[in-house]
C-alpha atoms as a PDB file:
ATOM      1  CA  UNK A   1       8.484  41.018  -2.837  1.00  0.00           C
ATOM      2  CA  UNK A   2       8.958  44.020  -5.180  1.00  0.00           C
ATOM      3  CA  UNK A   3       7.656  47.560  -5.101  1.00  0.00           C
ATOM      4  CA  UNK A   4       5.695  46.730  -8.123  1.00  0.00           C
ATOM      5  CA  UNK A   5       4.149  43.208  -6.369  1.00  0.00           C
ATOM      6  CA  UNK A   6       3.267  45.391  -3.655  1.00  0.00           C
ATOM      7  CA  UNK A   7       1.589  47.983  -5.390  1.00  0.00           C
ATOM      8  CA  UNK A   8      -0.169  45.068  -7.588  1.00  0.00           C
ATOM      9  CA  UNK A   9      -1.526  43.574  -4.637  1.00  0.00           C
ATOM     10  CA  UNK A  10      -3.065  46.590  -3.064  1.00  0.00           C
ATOM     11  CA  UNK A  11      -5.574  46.966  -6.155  1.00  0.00           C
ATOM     12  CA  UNK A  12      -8.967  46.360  -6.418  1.00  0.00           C
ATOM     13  CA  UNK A  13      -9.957  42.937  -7.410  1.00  0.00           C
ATOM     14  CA  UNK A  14      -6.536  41.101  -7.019  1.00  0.00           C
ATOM     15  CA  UNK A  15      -6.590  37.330  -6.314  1.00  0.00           C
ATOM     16  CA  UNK A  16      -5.790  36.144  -3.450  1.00  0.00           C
ATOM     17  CA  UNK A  17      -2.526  34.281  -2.472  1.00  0.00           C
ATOM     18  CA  UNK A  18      -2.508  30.871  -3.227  1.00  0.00           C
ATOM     19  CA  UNK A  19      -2.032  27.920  -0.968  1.00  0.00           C
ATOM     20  CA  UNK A  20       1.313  27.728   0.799  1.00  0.00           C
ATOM     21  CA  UNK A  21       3.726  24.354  -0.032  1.00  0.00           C
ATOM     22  CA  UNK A  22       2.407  22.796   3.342  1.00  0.00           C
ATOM     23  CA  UNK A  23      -1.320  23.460   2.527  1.00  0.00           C
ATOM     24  CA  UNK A  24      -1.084  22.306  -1.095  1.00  0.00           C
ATOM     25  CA  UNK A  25       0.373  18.989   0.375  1.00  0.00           C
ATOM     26  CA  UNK A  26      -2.435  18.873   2.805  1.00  0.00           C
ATOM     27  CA  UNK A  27      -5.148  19.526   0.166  1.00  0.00           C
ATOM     28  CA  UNK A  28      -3.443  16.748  -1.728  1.00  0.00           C
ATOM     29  CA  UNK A  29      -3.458  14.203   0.436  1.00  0.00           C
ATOM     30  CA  UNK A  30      -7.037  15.703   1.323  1.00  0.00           C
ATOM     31  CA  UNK A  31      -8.201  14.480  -2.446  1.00  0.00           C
ATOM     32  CA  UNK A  32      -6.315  11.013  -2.742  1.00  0.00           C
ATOM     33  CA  UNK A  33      -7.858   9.845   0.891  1.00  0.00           C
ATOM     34  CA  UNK A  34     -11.167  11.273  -0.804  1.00  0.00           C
ATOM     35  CA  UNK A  35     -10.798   9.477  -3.303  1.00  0.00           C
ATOM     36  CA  UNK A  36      -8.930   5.843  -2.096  1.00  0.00           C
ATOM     37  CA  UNK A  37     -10.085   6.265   1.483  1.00  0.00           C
ATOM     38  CA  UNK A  38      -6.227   5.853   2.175  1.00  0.00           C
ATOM     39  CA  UNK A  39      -4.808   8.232   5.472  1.00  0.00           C
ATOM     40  CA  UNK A  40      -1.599   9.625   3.956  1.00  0.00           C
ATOM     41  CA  UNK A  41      -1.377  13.142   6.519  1.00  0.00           C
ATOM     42  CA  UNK A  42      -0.530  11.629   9.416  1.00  0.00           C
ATOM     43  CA  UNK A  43       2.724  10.380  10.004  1.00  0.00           C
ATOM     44  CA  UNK A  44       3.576  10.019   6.312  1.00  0.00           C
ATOM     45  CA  UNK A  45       4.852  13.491   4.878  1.00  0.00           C
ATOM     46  CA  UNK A  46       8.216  12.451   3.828  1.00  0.00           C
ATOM     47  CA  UNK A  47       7.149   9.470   1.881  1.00  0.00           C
ATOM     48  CA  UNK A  48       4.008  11.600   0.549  1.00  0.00           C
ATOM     49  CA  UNK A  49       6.442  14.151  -0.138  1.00  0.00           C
ATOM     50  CA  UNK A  50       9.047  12.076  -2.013  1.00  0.00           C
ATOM     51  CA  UNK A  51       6.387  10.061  -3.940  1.00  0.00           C
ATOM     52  CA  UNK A  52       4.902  13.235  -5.339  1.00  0.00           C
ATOM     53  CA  UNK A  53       8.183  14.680  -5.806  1.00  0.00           C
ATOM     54  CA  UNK A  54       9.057  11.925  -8.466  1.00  0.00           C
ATOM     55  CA  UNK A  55       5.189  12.380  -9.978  1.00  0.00           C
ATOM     56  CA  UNK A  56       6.116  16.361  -9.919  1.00  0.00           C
ATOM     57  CA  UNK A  57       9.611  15.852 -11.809  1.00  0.00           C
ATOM     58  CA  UNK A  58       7.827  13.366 -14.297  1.00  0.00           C
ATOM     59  CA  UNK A  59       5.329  16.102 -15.710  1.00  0.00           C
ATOM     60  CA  UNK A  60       7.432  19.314 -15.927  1.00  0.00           C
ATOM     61  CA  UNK A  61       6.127  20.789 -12.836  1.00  0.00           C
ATOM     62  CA  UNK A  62       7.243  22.516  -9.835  1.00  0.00           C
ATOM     63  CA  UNK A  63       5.868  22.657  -6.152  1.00  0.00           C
ATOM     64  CA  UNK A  64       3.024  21.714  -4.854  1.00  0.00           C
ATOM     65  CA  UNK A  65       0.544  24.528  -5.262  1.00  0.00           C
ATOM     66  CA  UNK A  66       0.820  23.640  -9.059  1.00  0.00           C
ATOM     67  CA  UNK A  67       0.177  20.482  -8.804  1.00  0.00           C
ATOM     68  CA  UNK A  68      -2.797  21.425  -6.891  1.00  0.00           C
ATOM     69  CA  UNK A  69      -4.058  23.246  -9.367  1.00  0.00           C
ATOM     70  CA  UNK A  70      -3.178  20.683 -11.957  1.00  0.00           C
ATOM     71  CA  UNK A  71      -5.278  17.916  -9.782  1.00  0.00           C
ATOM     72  CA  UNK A  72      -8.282  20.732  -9.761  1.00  0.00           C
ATOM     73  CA  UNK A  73      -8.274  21.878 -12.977  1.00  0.00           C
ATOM     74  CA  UNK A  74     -11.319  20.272 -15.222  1.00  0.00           C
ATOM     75  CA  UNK A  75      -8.060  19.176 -17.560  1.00  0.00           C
ATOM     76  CA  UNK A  76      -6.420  17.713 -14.679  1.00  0.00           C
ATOM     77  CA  UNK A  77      -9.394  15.180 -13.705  1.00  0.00           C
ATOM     78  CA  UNK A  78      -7.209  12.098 -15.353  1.00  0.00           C
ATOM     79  CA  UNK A  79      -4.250  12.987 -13.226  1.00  0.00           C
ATOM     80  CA  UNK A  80      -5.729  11.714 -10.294  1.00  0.00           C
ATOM     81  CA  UNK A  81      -4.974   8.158 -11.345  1.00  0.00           C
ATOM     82  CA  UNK A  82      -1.584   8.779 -11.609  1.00  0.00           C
ATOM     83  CA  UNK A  83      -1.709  10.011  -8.075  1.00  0.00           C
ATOM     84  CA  UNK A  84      -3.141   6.951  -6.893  1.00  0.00           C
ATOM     85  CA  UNK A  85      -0.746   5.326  -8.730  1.00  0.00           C
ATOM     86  CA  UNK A  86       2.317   7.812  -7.314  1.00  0.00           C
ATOM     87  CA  UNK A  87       0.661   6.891  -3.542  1.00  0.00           C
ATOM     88  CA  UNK A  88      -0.351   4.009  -3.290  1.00  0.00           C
ATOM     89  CA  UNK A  89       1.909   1.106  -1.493  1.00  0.00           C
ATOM     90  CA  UNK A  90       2.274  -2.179  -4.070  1.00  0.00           C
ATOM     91  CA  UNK A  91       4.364  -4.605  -2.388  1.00  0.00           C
ATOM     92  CA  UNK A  92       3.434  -8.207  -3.160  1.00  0.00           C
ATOM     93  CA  UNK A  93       5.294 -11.317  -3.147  1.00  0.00           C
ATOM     94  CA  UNK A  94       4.415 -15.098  -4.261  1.00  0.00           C
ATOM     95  CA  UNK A  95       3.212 -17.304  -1.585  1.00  0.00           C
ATOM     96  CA  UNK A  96       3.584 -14.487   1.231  1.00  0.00           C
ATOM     97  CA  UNK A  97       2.488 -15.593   4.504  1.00  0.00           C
ATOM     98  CA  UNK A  98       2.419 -19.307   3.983  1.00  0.00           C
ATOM     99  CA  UNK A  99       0.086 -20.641   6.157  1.00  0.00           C
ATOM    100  CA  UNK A 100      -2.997 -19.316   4.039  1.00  0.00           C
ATOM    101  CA  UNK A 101      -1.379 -21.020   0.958  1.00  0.00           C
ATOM    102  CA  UNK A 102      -0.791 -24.356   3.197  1.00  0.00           C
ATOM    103  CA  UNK A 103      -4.733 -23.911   4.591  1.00  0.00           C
ATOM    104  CA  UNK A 104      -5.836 -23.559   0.843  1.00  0.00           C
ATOM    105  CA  UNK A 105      -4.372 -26.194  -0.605  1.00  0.00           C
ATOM    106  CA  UNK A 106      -4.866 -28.811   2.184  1.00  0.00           C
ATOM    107  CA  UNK A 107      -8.309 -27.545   3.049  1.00  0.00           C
ATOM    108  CA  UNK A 108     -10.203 -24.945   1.372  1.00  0.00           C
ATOM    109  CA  UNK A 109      -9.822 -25.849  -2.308  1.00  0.00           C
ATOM    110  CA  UNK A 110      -9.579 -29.728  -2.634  1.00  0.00           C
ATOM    111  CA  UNK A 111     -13.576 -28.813  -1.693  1.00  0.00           C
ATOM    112  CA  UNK A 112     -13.764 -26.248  -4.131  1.00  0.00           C
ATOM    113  CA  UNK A 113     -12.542 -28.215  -6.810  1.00  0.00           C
ATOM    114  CA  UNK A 114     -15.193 -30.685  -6.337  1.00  0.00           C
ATOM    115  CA  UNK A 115     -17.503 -29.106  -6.463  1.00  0.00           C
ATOM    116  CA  UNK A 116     -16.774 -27.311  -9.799  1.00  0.00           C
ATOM    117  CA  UNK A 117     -16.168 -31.005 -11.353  1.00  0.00           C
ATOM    118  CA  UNK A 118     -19.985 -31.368 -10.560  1.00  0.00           C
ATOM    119  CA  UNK A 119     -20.645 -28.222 -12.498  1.00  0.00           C
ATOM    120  CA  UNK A 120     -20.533 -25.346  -9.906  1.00  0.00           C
ATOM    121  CA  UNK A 121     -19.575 -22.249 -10.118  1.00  0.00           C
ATOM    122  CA  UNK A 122     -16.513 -21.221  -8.155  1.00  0.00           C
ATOM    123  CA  UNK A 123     -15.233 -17.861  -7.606  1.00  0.00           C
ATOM    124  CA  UNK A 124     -11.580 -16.472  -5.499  1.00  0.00           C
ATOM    125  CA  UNK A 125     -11.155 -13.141  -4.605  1.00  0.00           C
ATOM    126  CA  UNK A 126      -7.688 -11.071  -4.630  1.00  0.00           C
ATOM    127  CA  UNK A 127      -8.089  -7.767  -3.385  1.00  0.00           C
ATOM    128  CA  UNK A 128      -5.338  -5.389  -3.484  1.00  0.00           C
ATOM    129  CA  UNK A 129      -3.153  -7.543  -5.639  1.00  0.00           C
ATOM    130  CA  UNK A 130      -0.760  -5.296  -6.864  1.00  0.00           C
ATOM    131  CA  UNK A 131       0.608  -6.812  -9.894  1.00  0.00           C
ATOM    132  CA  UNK A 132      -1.531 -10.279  -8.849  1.00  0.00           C
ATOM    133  CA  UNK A 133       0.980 -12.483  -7.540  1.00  0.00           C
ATOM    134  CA  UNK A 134      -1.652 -13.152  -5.197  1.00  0.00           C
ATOM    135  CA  UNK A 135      -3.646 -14.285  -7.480  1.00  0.00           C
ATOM    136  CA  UNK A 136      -1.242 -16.001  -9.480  1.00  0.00           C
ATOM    137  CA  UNK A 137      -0.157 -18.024  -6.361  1.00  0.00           C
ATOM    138  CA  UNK A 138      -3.354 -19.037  -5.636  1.00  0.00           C
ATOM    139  CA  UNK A 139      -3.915 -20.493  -9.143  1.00  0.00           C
ATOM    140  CA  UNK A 140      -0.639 -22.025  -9.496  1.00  0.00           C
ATOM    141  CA  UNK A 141      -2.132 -24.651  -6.012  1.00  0.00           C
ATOM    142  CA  UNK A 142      -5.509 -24.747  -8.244  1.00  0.00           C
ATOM    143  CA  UNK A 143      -3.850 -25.534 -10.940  1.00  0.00           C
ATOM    144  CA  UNK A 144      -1.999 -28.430  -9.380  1.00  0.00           C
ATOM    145  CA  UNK A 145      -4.942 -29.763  -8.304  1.00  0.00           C
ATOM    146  CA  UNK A 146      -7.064 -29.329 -10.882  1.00  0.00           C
ATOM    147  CA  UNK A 147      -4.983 -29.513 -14.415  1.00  0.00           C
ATOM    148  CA  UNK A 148      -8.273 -28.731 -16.497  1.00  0.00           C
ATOM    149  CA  UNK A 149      -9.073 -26.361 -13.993  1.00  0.00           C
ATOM    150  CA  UNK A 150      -9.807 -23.955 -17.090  1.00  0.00           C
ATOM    151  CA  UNK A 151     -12.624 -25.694 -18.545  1.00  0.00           C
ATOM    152  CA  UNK A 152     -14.783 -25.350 -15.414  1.00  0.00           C
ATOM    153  CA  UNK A 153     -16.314 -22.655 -13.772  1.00  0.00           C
ATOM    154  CA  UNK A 154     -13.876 -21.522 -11.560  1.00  0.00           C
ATOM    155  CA  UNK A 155     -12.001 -18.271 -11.581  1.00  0.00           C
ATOM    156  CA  UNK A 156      -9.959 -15.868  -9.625  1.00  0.00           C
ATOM    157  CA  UNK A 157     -10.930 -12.102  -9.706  1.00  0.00           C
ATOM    158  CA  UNK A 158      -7.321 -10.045  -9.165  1.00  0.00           C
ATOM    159  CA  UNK A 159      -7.911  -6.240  -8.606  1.00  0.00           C
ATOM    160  CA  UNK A 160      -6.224  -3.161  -7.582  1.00  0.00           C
ATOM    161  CA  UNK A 161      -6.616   0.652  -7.499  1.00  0.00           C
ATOM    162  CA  UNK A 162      -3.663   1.413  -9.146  1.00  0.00           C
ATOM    163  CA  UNK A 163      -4.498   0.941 -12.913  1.00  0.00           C
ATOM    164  CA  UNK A 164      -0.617   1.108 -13.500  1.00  0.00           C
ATOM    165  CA  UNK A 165      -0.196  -2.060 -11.728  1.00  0.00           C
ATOM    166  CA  UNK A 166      -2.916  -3.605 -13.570  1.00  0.00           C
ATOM    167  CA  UNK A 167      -1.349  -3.273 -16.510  1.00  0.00           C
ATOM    168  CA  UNK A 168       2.006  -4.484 -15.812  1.00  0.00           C
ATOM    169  CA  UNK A 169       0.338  -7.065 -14.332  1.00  0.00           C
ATOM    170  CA  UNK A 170      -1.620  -8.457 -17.812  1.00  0.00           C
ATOM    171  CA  UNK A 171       1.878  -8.817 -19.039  1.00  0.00           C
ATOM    172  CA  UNK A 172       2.449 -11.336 -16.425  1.00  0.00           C
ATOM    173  CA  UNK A 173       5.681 -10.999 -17.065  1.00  0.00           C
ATOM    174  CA  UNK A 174       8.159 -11.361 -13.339  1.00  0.00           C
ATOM    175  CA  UNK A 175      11.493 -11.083 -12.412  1.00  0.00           C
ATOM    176  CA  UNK A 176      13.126 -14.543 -11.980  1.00  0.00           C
ATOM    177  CA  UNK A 177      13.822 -13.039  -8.239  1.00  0.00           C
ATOM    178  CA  UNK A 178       9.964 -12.312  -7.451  1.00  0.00           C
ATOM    179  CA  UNK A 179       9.458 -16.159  -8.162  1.00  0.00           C
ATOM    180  CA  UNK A 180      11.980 -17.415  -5.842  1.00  0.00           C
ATOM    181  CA  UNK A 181       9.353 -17.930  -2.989  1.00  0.00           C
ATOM    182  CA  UNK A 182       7.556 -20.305  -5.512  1.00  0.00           C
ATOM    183  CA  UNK A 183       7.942 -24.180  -4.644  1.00  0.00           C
ATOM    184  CA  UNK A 184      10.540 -24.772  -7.394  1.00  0.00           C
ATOM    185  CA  UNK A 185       8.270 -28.008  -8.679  1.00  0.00           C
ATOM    186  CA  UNK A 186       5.626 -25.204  -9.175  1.00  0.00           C
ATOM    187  CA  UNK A 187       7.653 -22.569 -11.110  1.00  0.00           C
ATOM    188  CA  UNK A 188       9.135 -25.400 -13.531  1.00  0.00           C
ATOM    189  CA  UNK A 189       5.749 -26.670 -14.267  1.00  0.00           C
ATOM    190  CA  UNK A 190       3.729 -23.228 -13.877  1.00  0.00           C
ATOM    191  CA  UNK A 191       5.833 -20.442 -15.449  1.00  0.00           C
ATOM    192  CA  UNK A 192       8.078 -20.141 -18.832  1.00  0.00           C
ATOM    193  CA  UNK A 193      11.044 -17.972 -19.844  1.00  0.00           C
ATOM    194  CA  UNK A 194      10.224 -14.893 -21.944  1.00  0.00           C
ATOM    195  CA  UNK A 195      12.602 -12.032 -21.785  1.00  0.00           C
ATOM    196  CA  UNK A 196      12.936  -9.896 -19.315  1.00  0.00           C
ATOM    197  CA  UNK A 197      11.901 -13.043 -16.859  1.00  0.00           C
ATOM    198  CA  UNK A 198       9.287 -15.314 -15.814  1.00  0.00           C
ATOM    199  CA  UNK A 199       5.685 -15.815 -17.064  1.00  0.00           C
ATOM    200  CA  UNK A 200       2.812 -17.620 -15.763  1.00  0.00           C
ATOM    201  CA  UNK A 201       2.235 -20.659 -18.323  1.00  0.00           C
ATOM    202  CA  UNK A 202      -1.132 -20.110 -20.199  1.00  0.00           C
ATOM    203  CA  UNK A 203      -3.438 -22.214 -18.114  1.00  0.00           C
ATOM    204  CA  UNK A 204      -2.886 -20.039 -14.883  1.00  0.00           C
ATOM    205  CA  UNK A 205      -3.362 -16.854 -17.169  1.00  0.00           C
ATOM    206  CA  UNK A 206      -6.569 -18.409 -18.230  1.00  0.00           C
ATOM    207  CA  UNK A 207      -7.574 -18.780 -14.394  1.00  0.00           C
ATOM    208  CA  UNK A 208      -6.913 -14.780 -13.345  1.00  0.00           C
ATOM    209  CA  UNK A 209      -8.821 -11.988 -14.334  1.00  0.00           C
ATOM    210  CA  UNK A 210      -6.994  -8.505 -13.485  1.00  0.00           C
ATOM    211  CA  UNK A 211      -9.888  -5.810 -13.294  1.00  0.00           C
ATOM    212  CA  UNK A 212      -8.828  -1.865 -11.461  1.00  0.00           C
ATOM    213  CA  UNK A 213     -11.122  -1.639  -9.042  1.00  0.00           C
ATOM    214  CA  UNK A 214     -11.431   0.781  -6.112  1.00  0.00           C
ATOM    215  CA  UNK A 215     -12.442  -0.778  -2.783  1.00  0.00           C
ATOM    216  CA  UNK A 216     -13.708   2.661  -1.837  1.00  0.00           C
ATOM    217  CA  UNK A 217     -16.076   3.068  -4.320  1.00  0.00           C
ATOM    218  CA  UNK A 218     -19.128   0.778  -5.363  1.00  0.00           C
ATOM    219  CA  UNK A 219     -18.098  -3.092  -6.692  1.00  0.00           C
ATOM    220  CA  UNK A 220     -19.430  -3.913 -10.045  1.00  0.00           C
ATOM    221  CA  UNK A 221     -19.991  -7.916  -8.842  1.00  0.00           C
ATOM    222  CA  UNK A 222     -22.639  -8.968  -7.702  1.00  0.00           C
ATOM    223  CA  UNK A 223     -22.288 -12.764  -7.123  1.00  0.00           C
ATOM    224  CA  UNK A 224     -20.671 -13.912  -3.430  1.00  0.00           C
ATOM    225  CA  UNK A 225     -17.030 -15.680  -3.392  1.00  0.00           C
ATOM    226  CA  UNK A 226     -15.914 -18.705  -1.994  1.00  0.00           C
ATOM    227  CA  UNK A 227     -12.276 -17.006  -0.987  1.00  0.00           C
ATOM    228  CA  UNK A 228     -11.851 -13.304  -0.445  1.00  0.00           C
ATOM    229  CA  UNK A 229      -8.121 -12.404   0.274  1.00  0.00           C
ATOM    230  CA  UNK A 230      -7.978  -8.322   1.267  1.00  0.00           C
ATOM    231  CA  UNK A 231      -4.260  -8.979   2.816  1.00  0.00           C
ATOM    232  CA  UNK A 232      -2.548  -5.747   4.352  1.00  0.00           C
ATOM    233  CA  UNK A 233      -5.076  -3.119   2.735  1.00  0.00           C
ATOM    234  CA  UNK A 234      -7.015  -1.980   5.281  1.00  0.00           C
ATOM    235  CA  UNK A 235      -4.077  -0.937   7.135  1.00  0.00           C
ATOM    236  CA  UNK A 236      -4.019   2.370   5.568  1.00  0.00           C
ATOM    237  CA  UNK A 237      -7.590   3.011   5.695  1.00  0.00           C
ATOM    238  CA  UNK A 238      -9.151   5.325   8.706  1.00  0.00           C
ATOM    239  CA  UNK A 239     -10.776   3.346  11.111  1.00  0.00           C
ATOM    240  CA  UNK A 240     -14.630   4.319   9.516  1.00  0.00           C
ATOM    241  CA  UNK A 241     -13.206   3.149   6.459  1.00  0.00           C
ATOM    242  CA  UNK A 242     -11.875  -0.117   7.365  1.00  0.00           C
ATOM    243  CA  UNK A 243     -15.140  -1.255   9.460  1.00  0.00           C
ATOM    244  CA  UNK A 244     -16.828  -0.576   5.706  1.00  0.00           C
ATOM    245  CA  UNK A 245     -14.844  -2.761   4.349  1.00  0.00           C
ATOM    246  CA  UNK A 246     -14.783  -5.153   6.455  1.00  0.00           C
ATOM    247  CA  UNK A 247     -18.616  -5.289   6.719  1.00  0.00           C
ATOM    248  CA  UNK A 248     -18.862  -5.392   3.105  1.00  0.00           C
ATOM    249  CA  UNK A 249     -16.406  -8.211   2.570  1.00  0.00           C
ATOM    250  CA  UNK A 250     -18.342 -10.187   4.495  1.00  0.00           C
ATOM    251  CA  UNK A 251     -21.186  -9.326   2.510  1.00  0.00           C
ATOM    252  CA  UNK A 252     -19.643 -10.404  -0.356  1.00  0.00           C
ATOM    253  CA  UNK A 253     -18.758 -13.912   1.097  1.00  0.00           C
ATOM    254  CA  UNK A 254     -20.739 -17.121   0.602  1.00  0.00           C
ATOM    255  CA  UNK A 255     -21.647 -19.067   3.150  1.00  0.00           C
ATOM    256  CA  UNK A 256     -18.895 -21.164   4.472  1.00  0.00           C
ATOM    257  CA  UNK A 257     -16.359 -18.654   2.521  1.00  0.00           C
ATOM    258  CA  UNK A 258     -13.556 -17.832   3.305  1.00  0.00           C
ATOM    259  CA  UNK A 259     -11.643 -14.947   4.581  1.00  0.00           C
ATOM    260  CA  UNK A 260      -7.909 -13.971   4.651  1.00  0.00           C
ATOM    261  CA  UNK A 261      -6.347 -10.922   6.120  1.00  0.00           C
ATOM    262  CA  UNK A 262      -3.054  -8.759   6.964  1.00  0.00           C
ATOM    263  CA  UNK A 263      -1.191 -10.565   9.756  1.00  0.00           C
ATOM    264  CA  UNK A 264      -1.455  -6.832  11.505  1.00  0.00           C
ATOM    265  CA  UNK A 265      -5.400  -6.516  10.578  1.00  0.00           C
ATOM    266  CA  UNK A 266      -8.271  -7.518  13.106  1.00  0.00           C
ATOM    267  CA  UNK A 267     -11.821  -7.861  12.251  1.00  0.00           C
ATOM    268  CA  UNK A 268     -14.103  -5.647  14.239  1.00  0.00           C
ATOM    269  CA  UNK A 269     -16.216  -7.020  17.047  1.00  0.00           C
ATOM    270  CA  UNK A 270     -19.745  -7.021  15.074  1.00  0.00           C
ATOM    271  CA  UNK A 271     -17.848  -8.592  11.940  1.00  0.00           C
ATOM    272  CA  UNK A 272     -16.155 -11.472  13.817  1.00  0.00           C
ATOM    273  CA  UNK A 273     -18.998 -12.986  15.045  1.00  0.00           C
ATOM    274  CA  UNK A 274     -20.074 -13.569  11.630  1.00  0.00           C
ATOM    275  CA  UNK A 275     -17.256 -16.136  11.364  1.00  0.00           C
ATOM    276  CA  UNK A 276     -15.061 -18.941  12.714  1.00  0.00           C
ATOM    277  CA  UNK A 277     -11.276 -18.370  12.939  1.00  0.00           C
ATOM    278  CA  UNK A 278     -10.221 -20.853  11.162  1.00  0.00           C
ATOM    279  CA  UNK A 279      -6.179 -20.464  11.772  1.00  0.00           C
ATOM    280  CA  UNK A 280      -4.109 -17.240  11.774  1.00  0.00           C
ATOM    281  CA  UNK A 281      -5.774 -14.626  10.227  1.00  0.00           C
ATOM    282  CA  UNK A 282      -8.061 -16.801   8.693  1.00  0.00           C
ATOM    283  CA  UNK A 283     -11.868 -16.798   9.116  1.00  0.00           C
ATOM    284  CA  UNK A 284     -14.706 -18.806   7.983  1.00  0.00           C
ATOM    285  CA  UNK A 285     -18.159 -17.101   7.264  1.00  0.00           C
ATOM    286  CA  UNK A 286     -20.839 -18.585   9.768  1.00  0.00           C
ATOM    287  CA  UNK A 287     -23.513 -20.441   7.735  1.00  0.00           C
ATOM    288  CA  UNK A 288     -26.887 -18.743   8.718  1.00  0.00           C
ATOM    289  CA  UNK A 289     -29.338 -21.622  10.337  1.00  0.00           C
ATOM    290  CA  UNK A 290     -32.155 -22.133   8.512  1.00  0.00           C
ATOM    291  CA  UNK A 291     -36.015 -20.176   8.888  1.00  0.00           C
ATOM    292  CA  UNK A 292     -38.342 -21.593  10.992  1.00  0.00           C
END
C-alpha cells in the first residue's frame, strides 16, 4: 500500500475494506443457493470459480468483489439470472435412463391416452429439463401412440430455472449427435432437418410447453399431474430443501400419478409411504381410501 493509501485510510469517515476474493465467492454462492436453493460452497469452488470466471470475462469485469457488488447493486438485480444461468448444471440427454421410457410407454401412458380419447384432461410434468429433451422424449412415445395426440387434452409442462435454456430450448433446434439415443424409427418419423441440426416435427412441439420456473420458489399451477419427472435435481439441493420438494411433488401428483427420480435420489421416509415403487426409481402415488 502507499504512503498516501495509508494516510487515506487513517481519516475520519473512510469506508471500510471491502470483501476479500474468498469472501466475495462465499457471499456469491451465499445469494444463488438463496435464491435456487442449490449448495454450491461445499466441495465445488473450482467449478464455482471457473463458471463465474467465464460470466466475469463476458461483462468486462474483474474479481469477485465486483461482481459482488454488481449482483447487489439495485442495477444489478437482472444479473442474477445470468448467474443462475452461469451455475446451474444442464446436462440432458434423449431417452436417458431407459427403463422410465420402457415403463411409460408399456404402462403408464397407453392408460393415459385413454382416457384423454374419452375427453380427459391429461397433464406430464418435466422438471428440470434443461433444454426439454425430457420432455421431448416423452412426447415423441405419446406421439406414437396417440398420432392426434394434439387435439386432446393432453400436454407436457417442460421447465427449468435457467431462462437461457428455455430459450434455446423453444428453438427446438438439436444437434444430430444429441438425437442419437432416439430409436432411429422415432427420429425419422418425429424430427426434421433444419440447419444447424435436428428439430422436433410440429406435432411434438404442439405437445411441450417450455415455461422458466424455479422449483424454489412458489409454482404458478395449480391442477395435479398424472407424471412428474424431477430426474437428478434434487441432488444439489441441501437436505431441508430436497424434503420440500419432495413433499411438494407429491402434492402436486394425482392419485395414481406417477413419479420419476435421479437414479442417485431417494425419497424420504414420510414421502415414500405415500407411494408404491413401481420399478427403479419409479413410484406410484397411493390412492387415498375413501371417507367413511
Amino acid at each position: 500500500m502507499t504512503g498516501a493509501g495509508q494516510s487515506g485510510a487513517g481519516q475520519s469517515g473512510a469506508s471500510a475494506p471491502g470483501p476479500t476474493p474468498a469472501e466475495a465467492l462465499a457471499a456469491i454462492a451465499r445469494i444463488a443457493h438463496a435464491e435456487t436453493g442449490i449448495v454450491l460452497a461445499t466441495g465445488g469452488t473450482a467449478m464455482l470459480r471457473a463458471r463465474l470466471d467465464r460470466r466475469l470475462r463476458r461483462i468486462g469485469l474483474t474479481g469477485y468483489p465486483a461482481y459482488l457488488a454488481h449482483l447487489t447493486a439495485p442495477a444489478g438485480r437482472g444479473e442474477r439470472r445470468h448467474l443462475i444461468s452461469a451455475l446451474t448444471t444442464n446436462e440432458s440427454q434423449f431417452f436417458r435412463e431407459p427403463h422410465h421410457f420402457a415403463l411409460l410407454h408399456d404402462q403408464i401412458l397407453p392408460a393415459l391416452v385413454a382416457r384423454a380419447r374419452d375427453g380427459q384432461r391429461v397433464r406430464l410434468w418435466s422438471a428440470g429439463c434443461a433444454m426439454g429433451q425430457e420432455a421431448y422424449s416423452a412426447a415423441m412415445l405419446l406421439l406414437d401412440l396417440m398420432p392426434d395426440a394434439a387435439s386432446h387434452d393432453i400436454r407436457i409442462l417442460a421447465t427449468d430455472i435457467d431462462e437461457d435454456m428455455i430459450d434455446r430450448g423453444r428453438s427446438a433446434v438439436f444437434a444430430t449427435a444429441d438425437l442419437a439415443p432416439v430409436p432411429a424409427g422415432l427420429r425419422t418419423r418425429m424430427t426434421e432437418p433444419v440447419p444447424g441440426g435436428l428439430r422436433p416435427c410440429a406435432a411434438l412441439r404442439a405437445l411441450v410447453r417450455l415455461r422458466p420456473l424455479n422449483l424454489h420458489d412458489d409454482w404458478p399451477m395449480r391442477q395435479h399431474f398424472d407424471v412428474i419427472l424431477c430426474r437428478n435435481v434434487a441432488i444439489y439441493f441441501t437436505p431441508a430443501a430436497q424434503d420440500r420438494l419432495w413433499h411438494r411433488l407429491s402434492a402436486a401428483l394425482a392419485p395414481a400419478g406417477w413419479l420419476f427420480i435421479g437414479h442417485s435420489e431417494h425419497l424420504p421416509a414420510a414421502v415414500a409411504t405415500g407411494f408404491d415403487r413401481a420399478g427403479i426409481t419409479s413410484y406410484r402415488r397411493l390412492v387415498p381410501a375413501p371417507a367413511r
